[in-house]
Protein backbone atom coordinates (compact mmCIF):
# COMPACT_ATOMS: atom_id res chain seq x y z
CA UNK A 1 69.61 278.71 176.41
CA UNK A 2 67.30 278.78 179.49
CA UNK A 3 66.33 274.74 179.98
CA UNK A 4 64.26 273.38 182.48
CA UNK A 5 64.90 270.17 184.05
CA UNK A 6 62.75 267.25 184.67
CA UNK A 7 63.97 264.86 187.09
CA UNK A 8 61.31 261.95 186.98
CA UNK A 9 60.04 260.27 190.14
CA UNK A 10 62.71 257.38 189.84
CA UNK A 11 65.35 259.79 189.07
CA UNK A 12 64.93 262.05 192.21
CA UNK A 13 64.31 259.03 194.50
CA UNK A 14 66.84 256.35 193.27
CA UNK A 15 69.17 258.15 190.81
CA UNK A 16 69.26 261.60 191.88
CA UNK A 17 72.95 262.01 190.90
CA UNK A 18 71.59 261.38 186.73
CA UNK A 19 69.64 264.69 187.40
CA UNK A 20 72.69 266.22 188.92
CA UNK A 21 75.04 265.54 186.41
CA UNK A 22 72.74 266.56 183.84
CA UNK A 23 72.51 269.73 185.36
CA UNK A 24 76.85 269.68 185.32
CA UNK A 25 76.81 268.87 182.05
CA UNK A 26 74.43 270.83 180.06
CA UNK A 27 76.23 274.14 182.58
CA UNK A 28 79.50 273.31 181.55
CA UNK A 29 78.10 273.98 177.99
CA UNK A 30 76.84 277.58 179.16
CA UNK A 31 72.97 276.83 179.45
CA UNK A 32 71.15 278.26 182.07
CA UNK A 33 69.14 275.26 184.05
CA UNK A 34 66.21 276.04 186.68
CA UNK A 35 64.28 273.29 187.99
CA UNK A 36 60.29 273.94 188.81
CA UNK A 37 59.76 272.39 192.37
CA UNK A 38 56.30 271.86 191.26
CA UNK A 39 57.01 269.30 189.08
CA UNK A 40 55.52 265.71 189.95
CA UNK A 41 55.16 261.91 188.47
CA UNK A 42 54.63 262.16 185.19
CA UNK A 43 52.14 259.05 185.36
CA UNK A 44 53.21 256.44 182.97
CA UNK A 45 52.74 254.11 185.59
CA UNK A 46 49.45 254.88 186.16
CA UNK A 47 48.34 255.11 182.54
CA UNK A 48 49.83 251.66 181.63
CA UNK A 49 48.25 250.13 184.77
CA UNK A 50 45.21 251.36 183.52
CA UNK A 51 44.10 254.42 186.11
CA UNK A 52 43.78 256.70 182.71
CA UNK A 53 42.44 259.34 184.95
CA UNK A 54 44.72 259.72 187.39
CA UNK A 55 47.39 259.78 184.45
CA UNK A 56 45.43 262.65 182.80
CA UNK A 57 45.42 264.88 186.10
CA UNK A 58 49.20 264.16 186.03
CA UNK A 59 49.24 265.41 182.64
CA UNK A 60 47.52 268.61 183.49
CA UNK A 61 50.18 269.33 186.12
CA UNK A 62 53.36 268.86 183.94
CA UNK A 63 51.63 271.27 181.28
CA UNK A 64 51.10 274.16 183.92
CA UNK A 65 54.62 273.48 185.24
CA UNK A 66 56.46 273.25 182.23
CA UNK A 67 54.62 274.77 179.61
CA UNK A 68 56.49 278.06 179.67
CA UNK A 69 59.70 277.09 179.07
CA UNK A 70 61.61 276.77 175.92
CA UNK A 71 62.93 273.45 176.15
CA UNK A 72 62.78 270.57 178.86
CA UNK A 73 65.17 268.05 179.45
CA UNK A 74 65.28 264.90 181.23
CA UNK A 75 67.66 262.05 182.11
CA UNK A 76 64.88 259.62 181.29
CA UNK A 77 63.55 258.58 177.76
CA UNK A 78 60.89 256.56 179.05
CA UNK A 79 59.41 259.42 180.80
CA UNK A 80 59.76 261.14 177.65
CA UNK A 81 58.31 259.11 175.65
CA UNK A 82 55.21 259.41 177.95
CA UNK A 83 54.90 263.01 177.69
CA UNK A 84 55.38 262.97 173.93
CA UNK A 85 53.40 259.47 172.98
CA UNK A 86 50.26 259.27 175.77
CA UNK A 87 49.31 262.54 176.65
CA UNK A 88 48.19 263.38 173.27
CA UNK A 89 45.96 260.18 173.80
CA UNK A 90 44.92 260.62 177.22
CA UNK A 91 43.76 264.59 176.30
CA UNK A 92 41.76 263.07 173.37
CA UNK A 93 40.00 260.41 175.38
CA UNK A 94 39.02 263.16 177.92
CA UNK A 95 37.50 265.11 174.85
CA UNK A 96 39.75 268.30 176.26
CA UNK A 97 40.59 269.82 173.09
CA UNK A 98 42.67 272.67 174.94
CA UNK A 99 44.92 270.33 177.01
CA UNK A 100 45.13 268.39 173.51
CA UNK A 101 46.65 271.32 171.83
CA UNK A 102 48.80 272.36 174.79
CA UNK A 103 50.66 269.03 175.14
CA UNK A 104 50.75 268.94 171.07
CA UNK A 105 52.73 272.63 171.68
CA UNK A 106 54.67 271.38 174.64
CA UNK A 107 55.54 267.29 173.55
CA UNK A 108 58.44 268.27 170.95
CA UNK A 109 60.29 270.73 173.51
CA UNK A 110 60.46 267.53 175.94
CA UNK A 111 63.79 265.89 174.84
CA UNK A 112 66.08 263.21 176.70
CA UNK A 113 69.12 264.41 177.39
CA UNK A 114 71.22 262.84 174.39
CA UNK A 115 69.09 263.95 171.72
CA UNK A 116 69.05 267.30 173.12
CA UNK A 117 72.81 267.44 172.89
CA UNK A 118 73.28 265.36 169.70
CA UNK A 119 70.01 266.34 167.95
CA UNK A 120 69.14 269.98 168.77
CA UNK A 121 72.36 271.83 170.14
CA UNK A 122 74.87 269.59 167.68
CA UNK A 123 77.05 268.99 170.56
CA UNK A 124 78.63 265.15 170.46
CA UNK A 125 81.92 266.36 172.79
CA UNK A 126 80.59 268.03 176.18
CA UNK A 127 84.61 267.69 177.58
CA UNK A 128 84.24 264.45 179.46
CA UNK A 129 86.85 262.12 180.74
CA UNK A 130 86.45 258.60 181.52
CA UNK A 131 88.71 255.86 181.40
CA UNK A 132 86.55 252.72 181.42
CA UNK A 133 85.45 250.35 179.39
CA UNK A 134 82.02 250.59 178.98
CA UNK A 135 78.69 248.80 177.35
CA UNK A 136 75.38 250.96 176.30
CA UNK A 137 72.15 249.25 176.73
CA UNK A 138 69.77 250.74 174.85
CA UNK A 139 66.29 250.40 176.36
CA UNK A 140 63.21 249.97 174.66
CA UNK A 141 61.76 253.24 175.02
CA UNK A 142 64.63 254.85 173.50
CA UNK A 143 64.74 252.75 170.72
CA UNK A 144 60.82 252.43 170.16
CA UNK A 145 59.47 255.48 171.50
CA UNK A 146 61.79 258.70 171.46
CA UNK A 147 63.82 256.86 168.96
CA UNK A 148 66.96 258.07 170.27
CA UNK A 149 69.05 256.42 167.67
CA UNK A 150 72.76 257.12 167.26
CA UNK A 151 72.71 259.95 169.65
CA UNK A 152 74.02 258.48 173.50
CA UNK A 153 76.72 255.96 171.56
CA UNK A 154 77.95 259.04 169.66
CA UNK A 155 78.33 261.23 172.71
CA UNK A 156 80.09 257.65 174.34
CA UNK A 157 82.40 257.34 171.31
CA UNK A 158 83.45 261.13 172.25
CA UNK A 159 84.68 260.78 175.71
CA UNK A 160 88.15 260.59 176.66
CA UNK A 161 89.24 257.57 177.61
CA UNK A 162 86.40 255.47 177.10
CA UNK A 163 86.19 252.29 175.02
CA UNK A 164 82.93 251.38 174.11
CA UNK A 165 82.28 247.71 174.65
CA UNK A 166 79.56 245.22 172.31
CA UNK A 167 77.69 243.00 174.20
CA UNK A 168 75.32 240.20 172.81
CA UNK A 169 71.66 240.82 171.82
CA UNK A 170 72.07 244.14 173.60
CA UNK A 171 68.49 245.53 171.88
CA UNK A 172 66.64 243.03 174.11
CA UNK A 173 64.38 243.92 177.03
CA UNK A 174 66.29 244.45 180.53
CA UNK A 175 62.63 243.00 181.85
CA UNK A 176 61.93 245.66 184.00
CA UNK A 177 59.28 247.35 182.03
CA UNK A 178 57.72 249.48 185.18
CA UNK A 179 55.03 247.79 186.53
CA UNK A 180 55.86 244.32 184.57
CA UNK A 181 58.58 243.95 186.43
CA UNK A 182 55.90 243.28 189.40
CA UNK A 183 53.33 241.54 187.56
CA UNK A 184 55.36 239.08 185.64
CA UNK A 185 58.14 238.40 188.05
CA UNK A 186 59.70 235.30 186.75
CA UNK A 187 59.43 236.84 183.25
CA UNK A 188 61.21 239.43 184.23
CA UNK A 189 63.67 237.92 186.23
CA UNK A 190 64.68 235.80 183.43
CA UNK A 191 65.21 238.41 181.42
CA UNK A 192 67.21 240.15 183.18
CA UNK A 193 69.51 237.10 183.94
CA UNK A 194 69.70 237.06 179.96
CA UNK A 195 71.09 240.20 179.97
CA UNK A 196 73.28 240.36 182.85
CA UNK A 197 74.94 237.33 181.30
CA UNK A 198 75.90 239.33 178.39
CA UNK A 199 77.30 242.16 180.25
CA UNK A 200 79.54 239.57 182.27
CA UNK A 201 81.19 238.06 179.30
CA UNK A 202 81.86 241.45 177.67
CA UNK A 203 84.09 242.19 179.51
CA UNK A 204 82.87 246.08 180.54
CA UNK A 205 83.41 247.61 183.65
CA UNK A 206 80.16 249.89 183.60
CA UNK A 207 76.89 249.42 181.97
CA UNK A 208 75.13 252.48 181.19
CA UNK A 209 71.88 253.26 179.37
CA UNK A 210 69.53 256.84 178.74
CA UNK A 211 66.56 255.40 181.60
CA UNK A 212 68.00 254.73 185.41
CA UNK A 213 64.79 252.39 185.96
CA UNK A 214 66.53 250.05 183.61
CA UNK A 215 69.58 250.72 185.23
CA UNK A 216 68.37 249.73 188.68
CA UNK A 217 66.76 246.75 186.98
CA UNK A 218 70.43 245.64 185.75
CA UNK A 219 72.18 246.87 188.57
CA UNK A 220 70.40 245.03 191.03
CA UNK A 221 70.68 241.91 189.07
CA UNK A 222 74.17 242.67 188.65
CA UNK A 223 75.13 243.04 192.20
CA UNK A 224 72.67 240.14 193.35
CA UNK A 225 75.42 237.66 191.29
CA UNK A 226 78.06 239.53 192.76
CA UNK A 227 79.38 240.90 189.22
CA UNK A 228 81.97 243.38 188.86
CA UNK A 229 79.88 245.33 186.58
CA UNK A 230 78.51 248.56 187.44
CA UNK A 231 75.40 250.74 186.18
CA UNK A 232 76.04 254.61 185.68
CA UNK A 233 73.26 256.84 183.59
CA UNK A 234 75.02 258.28 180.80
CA UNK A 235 74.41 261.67 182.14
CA UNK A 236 77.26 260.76 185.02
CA UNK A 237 79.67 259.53 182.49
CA UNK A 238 79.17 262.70 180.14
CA UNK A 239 79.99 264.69 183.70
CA UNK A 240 82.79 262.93 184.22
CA UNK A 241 86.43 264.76 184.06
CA UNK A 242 88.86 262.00 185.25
């Protein structure tokens, strides 16, 4: 299968070794993986801070860059989730019936990477070794909004090696929640201190999750306190071979 890849704006700039390894693992599986260099922000910051216009120009973009293709996978469920759950919204508020109908056309072939695997190619072992034990956070979008489900802890409970860790009140908010992270700091702050607590006491070695912007929400509160808990996208595990 010829799949195009979606990096995000946080993945290429913070976590561009999640895009990477997607690109490893969904190879190793014998998919073909190009990567359109036009590809930009896909403006969920800008339509939850309100700039609904700027967000719909955004929208325009990914349609003519990734409209062709079959499928489109990204390393990010909350970007996801935008594609799929706002651009149907912000084409209807512009009254643009034809970008409406394009992104309804396009929205199902954008998948995260786990339910791509899990859901649509029925893959749950891509051949991955790692030897850690390990605690999924699952963020909100990927419980609320692409609904993920079952998929990235059943591709976890496949790996070689790994032992899957519980932590307390895992489902809760990380607190980074894009721009909310900014605008209520001590809000945020606090709950992220919540859940970095609860990755201490489980005793994991690596905290992973489907979004990196969660991930460097947790892994910079992690490594403020001096923990000996790492992030790693679930992408870089699933590449993993030792």
């Amino acid at each position: 299968m010829r799949i195009a890849l979606f990096v995000t704006c946080v993945g290429d700039t913070v976590f561009p070794e999640a895009g990477r390894a997607t690109v490893q693992v969904l190879e190793r599986l014998g998919h073909e993986v190009v990567f359109p260099t036009e590809q930009t922000c896909c403006g969920q910051m800008h339509a939850n801070s309100g700039y609904r216009g700027e967000a719909l120009a955004l929208a325009r973009r990914f349609v003519e860059v990734f409209g062709e293709y079959e499928v489109v996978v990204s390393p990010s469920s909350s970007c996801v989730g935008n594609v799929r759950e706002v651009y149907p919204q912000l084409a209807a508020e512009a009254g643009d019936a034809s970008l409406e109908q394009a992104v309804r056309a396009l929205a199902p072939r954008v998948l995260e990477l786990s339910e791509l695997l899990v859901g649509h190619l029925g893959v749950t072992d891509v051949g991955a070794t790692f030897p850690h034990r390990v605690a999924y956070h699952p963020t909100c979008h990927s419980l609320r909004v692409t609904r993920v489900g079952e998929a990235p802890l059943t591709l976890l409970r496949s790996v070689r090696g790994l032992e899957l860790v519980p932590f307390a009140r895992a489902t809760e908010c990380c607190g980074f929640g894009g721009t909310f992270a900014i605008k209520n700091a001590d809000t945020s702050s606090a709950m992220l201190s919540d859940k970095c607590d609860e990755l201490d006491a489980s005793g994991a070695e690596v905290c992973t999750a489907v979004d990196a912007s969660c991930l460097l929400q947790i892994g910079g509160g992690l490594g403020r306190r001096g923990s000996n808990v790492r992030t790693m996208h679930l992408a870089e595990i699933l590449a993993a071979t030792q």
